[in-house]
C-alpha atoms as a PDB file:
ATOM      1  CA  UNK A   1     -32.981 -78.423 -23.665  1.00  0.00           C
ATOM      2  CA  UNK A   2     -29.898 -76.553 -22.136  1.00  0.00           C
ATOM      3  CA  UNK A   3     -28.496 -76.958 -26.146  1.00  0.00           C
ATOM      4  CA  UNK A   4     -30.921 -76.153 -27.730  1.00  0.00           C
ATOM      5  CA  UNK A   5     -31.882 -72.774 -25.963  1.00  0.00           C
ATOM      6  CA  UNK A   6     -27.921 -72.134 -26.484  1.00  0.00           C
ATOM      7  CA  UNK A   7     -28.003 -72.537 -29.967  1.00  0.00           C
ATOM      8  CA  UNK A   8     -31.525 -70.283 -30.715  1.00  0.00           C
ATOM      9  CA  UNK A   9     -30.506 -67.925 -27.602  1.00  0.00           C
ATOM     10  CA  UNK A  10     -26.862 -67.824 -27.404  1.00  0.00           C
ATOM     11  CA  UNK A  11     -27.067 -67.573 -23.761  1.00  0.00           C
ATOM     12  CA  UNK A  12     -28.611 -69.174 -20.553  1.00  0.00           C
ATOM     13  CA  UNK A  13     -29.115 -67.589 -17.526  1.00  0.00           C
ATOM     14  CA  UNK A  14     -28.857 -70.251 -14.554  1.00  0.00           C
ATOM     15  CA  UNK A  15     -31.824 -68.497 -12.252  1.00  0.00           C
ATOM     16  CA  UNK A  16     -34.323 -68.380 -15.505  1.00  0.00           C
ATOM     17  CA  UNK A  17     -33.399 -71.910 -16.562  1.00  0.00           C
ATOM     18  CA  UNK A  18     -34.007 -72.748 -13.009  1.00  0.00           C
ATOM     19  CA  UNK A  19     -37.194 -71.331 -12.821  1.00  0.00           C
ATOM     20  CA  UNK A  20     -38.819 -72.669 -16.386  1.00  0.00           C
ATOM     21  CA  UNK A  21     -37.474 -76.068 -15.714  1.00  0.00           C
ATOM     22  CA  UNK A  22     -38.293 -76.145 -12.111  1.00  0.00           C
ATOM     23  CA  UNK A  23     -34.840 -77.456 -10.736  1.00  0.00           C
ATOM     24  CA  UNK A  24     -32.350 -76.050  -8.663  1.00  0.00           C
ATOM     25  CA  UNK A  25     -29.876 -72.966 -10.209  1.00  0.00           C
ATOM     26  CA  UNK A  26     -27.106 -75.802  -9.299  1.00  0.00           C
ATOM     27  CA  UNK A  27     -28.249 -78.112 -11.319  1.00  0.00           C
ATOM     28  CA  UNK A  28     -28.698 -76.023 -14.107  1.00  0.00           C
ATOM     29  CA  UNK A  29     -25.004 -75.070 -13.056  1.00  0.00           C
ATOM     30  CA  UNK A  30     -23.641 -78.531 -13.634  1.00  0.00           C
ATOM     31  CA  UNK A  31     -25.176 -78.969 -16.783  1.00  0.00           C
ATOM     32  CA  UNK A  32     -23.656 -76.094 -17.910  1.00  0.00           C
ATOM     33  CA  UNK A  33     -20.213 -76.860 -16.781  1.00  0.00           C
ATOM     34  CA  UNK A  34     -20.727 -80.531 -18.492  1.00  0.00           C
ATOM     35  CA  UNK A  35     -21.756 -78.494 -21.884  1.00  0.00           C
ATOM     36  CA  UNK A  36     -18.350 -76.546 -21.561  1.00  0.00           C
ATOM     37  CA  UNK A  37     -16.244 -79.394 -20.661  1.00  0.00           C
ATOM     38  CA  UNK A  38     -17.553 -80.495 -24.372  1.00  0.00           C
ATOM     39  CA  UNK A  39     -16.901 -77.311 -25.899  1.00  0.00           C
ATOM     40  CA  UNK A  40     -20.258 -76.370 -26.467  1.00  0.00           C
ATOM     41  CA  UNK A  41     -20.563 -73.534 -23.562  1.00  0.00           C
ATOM     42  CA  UNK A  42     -18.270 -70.978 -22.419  1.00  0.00           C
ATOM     43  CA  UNK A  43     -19.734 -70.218 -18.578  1.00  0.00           C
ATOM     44  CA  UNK A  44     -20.388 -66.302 -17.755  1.00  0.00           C
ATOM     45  CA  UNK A  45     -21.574 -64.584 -14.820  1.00  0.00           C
ATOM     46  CA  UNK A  46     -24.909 -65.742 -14.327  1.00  0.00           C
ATOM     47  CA  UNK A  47     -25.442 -68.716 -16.902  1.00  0.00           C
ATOM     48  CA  UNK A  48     -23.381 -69.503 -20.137  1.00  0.00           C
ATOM     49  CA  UNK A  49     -23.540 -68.689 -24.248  1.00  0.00           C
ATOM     50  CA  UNK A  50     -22.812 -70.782 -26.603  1.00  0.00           C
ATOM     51  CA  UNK A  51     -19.855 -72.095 -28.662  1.00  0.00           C
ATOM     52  CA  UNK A  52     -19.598 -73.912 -31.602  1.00  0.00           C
ATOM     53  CA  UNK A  53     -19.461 -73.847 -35.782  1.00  0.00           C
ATOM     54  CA  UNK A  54     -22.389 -74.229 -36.773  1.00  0.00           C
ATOM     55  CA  UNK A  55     -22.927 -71.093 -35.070  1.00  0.00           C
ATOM     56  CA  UNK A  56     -20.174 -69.017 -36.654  1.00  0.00           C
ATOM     57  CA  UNK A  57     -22.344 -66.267 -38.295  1.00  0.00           C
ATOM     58  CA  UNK A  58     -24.394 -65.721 -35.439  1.00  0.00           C
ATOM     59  CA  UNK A  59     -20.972 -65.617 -32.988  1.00  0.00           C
ATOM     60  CA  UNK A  60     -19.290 -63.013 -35.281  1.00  0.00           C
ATOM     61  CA  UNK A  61     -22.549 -60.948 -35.477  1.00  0.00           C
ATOM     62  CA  UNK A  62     -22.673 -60.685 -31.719  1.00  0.00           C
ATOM     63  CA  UNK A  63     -20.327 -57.630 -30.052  1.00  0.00           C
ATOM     64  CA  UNK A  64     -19.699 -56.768 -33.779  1.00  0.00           C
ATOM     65  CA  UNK A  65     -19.187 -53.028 -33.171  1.00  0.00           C
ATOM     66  CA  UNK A  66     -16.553 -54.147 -31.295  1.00  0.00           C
ATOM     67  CA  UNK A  67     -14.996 -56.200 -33.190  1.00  0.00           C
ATOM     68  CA  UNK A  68     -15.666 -53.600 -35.838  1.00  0.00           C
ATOM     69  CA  UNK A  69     -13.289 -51.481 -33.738  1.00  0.00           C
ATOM     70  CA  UNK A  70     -10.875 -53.672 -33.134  1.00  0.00           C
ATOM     71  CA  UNK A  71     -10.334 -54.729 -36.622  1.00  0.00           C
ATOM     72  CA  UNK A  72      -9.593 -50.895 -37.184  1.00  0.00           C
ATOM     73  CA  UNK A  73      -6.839 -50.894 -34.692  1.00  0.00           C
ATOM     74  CA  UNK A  74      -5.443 -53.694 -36.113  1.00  0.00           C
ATOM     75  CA  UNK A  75      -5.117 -52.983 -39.875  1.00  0.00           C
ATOM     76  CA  UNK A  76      -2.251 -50.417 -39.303  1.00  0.00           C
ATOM     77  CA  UNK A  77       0.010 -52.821 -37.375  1.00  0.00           C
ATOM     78  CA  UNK A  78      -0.276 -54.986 -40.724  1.00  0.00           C
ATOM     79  CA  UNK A  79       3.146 -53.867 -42.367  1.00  0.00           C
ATOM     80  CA  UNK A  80       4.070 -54.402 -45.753  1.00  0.00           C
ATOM     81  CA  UNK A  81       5.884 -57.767 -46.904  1.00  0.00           C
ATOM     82  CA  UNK A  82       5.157 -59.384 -43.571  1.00  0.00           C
ATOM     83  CA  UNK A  83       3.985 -62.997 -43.031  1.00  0.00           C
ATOM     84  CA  UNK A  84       1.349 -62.884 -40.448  1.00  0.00           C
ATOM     85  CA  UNK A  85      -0.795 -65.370 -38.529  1.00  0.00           C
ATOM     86  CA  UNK A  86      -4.349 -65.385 -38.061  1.00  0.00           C
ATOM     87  CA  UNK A  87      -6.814 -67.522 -35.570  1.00  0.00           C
ATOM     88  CA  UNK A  88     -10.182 -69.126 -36.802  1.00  0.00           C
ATOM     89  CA  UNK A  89     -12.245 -66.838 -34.386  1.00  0.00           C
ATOM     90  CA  UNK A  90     -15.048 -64.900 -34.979  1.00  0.00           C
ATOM     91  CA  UNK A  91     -12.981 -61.419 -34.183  1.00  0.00           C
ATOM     92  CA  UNK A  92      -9.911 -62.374 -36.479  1.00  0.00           C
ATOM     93  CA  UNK A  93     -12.294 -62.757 -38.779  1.00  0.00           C
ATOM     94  CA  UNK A  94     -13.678 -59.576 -38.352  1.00  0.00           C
ATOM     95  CA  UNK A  95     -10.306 -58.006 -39.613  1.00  0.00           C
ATOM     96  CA  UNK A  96      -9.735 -60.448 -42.811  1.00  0.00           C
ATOM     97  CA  UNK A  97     -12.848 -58.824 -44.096  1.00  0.00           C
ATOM     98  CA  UNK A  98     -11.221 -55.567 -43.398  1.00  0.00           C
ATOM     99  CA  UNK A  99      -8.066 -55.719 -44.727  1.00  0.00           C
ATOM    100  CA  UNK A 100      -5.914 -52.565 -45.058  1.00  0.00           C
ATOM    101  CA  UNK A 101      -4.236 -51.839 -48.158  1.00  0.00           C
ATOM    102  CA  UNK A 102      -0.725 -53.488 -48.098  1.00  0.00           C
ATOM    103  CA  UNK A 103       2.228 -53.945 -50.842  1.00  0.00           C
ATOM    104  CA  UNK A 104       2.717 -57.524 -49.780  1.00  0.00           C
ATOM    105  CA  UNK A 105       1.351 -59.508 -47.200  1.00  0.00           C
ATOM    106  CA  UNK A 106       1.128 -63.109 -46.760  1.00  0.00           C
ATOM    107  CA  UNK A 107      -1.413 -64.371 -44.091  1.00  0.00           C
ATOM    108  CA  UNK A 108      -0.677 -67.930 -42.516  1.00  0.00           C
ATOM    109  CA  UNK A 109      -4.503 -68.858 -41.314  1.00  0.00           C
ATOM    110  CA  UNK A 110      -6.308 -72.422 -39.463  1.00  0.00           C
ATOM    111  CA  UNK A 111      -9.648 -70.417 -40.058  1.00  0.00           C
ATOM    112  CA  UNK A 112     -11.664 -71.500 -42.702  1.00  0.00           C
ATOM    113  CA  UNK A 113     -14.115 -68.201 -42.651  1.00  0.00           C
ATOM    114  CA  UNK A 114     -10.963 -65.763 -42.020  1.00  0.00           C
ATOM    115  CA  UNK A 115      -9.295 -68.003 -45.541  1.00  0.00           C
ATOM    116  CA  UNK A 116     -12.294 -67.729 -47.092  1.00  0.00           C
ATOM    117  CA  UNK A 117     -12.639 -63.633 -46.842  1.00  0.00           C
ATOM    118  CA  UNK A 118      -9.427 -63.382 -47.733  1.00  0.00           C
ATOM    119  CA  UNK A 119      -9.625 -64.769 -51.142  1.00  0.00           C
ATOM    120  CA  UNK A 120      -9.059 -62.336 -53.898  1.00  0.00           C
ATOM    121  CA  UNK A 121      -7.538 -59.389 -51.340  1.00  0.00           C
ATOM    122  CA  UNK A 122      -5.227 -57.820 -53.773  1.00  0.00           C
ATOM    123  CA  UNK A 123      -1.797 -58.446 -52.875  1.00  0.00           C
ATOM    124  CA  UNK A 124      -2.344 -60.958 -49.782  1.00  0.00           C
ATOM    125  CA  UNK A 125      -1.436 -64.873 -49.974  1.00  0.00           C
ATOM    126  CA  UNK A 126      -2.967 -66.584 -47.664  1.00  0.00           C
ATOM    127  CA  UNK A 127      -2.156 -70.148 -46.717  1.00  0.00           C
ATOM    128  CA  UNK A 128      -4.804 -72.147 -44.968  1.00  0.00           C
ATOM    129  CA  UNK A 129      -3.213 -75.197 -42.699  1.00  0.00           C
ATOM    130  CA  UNK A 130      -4.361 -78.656 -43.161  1.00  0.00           C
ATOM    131  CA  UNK A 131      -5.867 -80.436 -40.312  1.00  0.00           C
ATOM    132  CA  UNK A 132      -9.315 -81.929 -38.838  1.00  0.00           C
ATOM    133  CA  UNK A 133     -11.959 -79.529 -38.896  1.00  0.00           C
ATOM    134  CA  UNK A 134     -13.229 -79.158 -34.902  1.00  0.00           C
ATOM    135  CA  UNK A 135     -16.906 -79.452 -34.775  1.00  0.00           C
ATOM    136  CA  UNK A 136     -16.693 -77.533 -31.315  1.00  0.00           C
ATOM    137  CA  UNK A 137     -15.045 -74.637 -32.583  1.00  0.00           C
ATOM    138  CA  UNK A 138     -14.784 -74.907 -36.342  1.00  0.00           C
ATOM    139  CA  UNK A 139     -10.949 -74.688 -36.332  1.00  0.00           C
ATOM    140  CA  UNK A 140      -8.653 -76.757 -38.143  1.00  0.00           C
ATOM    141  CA  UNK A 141      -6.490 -78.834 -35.738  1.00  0.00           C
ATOM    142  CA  UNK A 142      -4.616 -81.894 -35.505  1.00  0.00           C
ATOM    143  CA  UNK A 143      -0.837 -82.276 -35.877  1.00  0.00           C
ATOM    144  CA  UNK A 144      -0.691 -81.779 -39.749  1.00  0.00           C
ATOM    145  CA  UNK A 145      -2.504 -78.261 -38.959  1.00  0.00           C
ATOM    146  CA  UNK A 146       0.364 -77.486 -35.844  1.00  0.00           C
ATOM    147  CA  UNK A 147       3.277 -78.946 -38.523  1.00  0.00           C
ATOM    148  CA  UNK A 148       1.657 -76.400 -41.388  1.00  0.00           C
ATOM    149  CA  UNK A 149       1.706 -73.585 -38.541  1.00  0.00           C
ATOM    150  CA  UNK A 150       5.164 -74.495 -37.660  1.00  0.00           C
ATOM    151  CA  UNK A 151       6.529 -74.339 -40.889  1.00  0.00           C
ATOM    152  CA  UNK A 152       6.340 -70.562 -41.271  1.00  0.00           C
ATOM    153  CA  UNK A 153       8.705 -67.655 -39.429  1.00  0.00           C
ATOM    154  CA  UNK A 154       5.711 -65.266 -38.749  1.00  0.00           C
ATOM    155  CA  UNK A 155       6.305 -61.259 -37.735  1.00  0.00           C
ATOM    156  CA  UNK A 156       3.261 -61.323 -36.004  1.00  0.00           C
ATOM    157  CA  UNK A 157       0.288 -63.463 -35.308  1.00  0.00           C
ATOM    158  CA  UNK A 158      -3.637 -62.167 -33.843  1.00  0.00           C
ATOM    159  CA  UNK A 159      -5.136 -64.346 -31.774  1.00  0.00           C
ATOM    160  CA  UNK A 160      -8.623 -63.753 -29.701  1.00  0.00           C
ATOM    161  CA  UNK A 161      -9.623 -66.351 -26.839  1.00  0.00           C
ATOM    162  CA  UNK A 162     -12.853 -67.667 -25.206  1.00  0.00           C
ATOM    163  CA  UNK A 163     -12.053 -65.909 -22.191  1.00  0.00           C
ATOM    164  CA  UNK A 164      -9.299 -63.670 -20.732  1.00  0.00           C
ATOM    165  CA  UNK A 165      -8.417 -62.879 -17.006  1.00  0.00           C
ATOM    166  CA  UNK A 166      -5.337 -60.874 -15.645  1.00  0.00           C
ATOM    167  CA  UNK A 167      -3.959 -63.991 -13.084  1.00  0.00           C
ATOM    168  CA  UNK A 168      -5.325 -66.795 -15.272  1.00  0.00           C
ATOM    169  CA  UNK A 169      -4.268 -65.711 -18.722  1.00  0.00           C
ATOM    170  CA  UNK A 170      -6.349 -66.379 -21.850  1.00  0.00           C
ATOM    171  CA  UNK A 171      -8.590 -69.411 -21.615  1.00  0.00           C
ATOM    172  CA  UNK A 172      -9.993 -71.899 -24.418  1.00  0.00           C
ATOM    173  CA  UNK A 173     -12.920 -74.121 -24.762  1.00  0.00           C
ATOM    174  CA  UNK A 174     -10.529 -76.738 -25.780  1.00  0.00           C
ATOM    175  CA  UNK A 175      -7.091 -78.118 -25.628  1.00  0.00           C
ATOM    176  CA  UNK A 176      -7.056 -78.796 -29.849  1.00  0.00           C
ATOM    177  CA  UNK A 177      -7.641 -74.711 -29.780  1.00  0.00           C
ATOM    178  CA  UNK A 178      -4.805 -74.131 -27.123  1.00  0.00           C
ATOM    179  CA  UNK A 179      -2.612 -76.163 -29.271  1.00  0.00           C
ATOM    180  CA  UNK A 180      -3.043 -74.297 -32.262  1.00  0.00           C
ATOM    181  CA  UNK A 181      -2.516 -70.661 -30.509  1.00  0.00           C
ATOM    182  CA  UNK A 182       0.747 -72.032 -28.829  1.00  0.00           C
ATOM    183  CA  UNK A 183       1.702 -73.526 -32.472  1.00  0.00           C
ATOM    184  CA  UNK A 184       0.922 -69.928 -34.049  1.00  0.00           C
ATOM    185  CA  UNK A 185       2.692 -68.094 -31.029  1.00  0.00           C
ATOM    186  CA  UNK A 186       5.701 -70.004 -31.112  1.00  0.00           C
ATOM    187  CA  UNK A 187       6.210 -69.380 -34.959  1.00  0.00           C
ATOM    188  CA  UNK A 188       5.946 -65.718 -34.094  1.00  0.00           C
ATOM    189  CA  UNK A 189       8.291 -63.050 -33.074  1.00  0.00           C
ATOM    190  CA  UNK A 190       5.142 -61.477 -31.593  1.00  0.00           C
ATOM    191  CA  UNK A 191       1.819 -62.227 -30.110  1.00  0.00           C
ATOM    192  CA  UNK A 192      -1.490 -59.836 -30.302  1.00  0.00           C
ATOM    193  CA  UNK A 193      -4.250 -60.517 -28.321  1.00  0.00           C
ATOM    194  CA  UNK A 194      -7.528 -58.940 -29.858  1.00  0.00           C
ATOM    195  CA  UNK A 195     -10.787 -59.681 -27.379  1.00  0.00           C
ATOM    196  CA  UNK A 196     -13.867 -57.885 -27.166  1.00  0.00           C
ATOM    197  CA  UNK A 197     -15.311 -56.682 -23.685  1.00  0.00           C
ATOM    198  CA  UNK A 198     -17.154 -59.519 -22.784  1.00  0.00           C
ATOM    199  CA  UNK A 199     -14.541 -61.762 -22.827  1.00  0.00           C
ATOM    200  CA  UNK A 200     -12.621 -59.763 -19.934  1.00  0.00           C
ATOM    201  CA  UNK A 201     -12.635 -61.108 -16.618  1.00  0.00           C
ATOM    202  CA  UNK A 202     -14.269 -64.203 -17.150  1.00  0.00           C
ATOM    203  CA  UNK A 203     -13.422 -67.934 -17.506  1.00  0.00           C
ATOM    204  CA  UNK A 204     -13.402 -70.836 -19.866  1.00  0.00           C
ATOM    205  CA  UNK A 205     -12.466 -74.566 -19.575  1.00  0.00           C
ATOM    206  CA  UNK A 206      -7.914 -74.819 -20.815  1.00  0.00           C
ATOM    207  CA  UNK A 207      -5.583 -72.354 -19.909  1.00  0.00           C
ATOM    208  CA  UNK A 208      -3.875 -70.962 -23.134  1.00  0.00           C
ATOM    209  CA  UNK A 209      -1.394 -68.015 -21.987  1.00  0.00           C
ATOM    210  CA  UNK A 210      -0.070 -66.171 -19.600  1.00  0.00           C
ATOM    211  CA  UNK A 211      -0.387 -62.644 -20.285  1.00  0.00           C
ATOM    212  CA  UNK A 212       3.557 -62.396 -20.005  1.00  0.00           C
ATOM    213  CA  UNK A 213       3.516 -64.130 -23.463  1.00  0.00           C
ATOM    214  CA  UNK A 214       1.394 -61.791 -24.856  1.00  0.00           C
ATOM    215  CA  UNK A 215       3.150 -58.342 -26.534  1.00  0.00           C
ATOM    216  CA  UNK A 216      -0.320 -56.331 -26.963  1.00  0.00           C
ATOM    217  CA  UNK A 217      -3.483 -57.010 -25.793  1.00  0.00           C
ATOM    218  CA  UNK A 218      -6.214 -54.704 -28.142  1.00  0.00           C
ATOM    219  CA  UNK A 219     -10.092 -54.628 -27.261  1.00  0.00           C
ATOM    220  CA  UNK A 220     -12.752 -51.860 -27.954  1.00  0.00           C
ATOM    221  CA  UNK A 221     -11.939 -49.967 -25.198  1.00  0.00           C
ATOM    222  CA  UNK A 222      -9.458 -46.950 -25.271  1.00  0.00           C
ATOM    223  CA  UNK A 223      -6.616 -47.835 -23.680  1.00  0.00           C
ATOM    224  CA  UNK A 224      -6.784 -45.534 -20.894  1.00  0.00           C
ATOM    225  CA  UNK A 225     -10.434 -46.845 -19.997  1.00  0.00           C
ATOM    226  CA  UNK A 226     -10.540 -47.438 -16.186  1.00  0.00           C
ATOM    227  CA  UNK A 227     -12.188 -50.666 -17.357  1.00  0.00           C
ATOM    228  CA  UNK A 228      -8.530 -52.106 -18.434  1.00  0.00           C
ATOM    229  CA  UNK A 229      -6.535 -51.034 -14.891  1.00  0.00           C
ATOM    230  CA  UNK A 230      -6.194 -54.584 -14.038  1.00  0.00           C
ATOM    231  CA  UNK A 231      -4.234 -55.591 -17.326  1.00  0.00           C
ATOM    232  CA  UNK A 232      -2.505 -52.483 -17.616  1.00  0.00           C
ATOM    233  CA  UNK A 233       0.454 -53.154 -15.545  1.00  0.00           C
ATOM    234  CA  UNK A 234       1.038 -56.731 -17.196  1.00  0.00           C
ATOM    235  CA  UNK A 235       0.357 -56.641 -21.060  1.00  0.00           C
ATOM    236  CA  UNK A 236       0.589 -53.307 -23.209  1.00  0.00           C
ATOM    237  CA  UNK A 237      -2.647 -52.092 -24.455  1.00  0.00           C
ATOM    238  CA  UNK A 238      -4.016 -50.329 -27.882  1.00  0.00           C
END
């Protein structure tokens, strides 16, 4: 029932689920935690929304004015015969359907969507990793996706998370995703964070990064936006 209402809703507030299935808000609570343990919930304040592939089109469509945004303050830090990495989330792929006009750039990708968009771009190779594709998260992962990753010296990579928090880092659904952003990151001299606003301040179930390992953290929000204070001391902001 929880699932279900996920997947037509994209969210689930605790009290309302409560309420129509006449149970206590914790139990709703545990059920939700149980759906996130599995990769199939990322919990919020108040109830949970959904994660998972089959969901992709409806994921990217929500926040997309953000991620709209976003994708426009990342295009200029694409330079010109750079190898850059890209995650198989929903704002990454935001950007590989807005590509900037570059001389050379090849794009080093576990995302099938963001591969797919980019097929065609005029002057961008892109490389998409081997790997088993996640049901959870629609990702390609596995250790022949990490060795593929590996394999490359990247200038940069952009990576978005489940959830982000200034003490906790970014957080992931699942450890398969974690090791794929740590595979990227560590092939890359540096490390962009690109999150929307509802992913600040909240939670999910594997700790991916500290902040400190993160060069530039880039969200909707101008930079100076009271809204960012608590990040601004730790990770530089765009």
């Amino acid at each position: 029932m929880l699932l279900r209402d996920l997947r037509t809703e994209g969210r689930v507030e605790i009290e309302d689920a409560a309420y129509r299935l006449n149970v206590h808000p914790m139990t709703i609570r545990r059920a939700l935690k149980a759906l996130e343990r599995d990769g199939r919930a990322r919990l919020v304040r108040g109830g949970a929304v959904h994660v998972g592939t089959e969901e992709f089109a409806i994921r990217q469509s929500r926040a997309l004015s953000a991620k709209k945004k976003i994708a426009e303050k990342l295009a200029p830090l694409l330079g010109d015969h750079e190898t850059v990495g890209f995650d198989a989330s929903s704002t990454v792929h935001v950007l590989a359907q807005n590509m900037p006009n570059v001389e050379r750039l090849m794009v080093i990708t576990y995302g099938v969507e963001a591969f797919q968009s980019l097929q065609g771009k005029q002057n961008i190779t892109t490389i998409l990793s081997g790997g088993e594709r996640d049901s959870r998260t629609g990702s390609l992962v596995g250790l022949v996706a990490q060795q593929t990753v590996s394999g490359f010296s990247m200038d940069c990579c952009i990576l978005s998370a489940g959830a982000i928090d200034p003490e906790s880092g970014t957080m992931e659904p699942t450890m398969e995703e974690v090791e794929m952003k740590q595979s990227m990151a560590k092939s890359s001299q540096r490390v962009i964070m690109a999150v929307d606003a509802t992913k600040l301040s909240h939670r999910s179930s594997v700790r991916s990064f500290d902040l400190a390992q993160v060069d530039l953290l880039v969200t909707e929000y101008d930079p100076g936006d009271p809204r960012l204070d608590s990040y601004r001391d730790i990770v530089d902001l765009r």
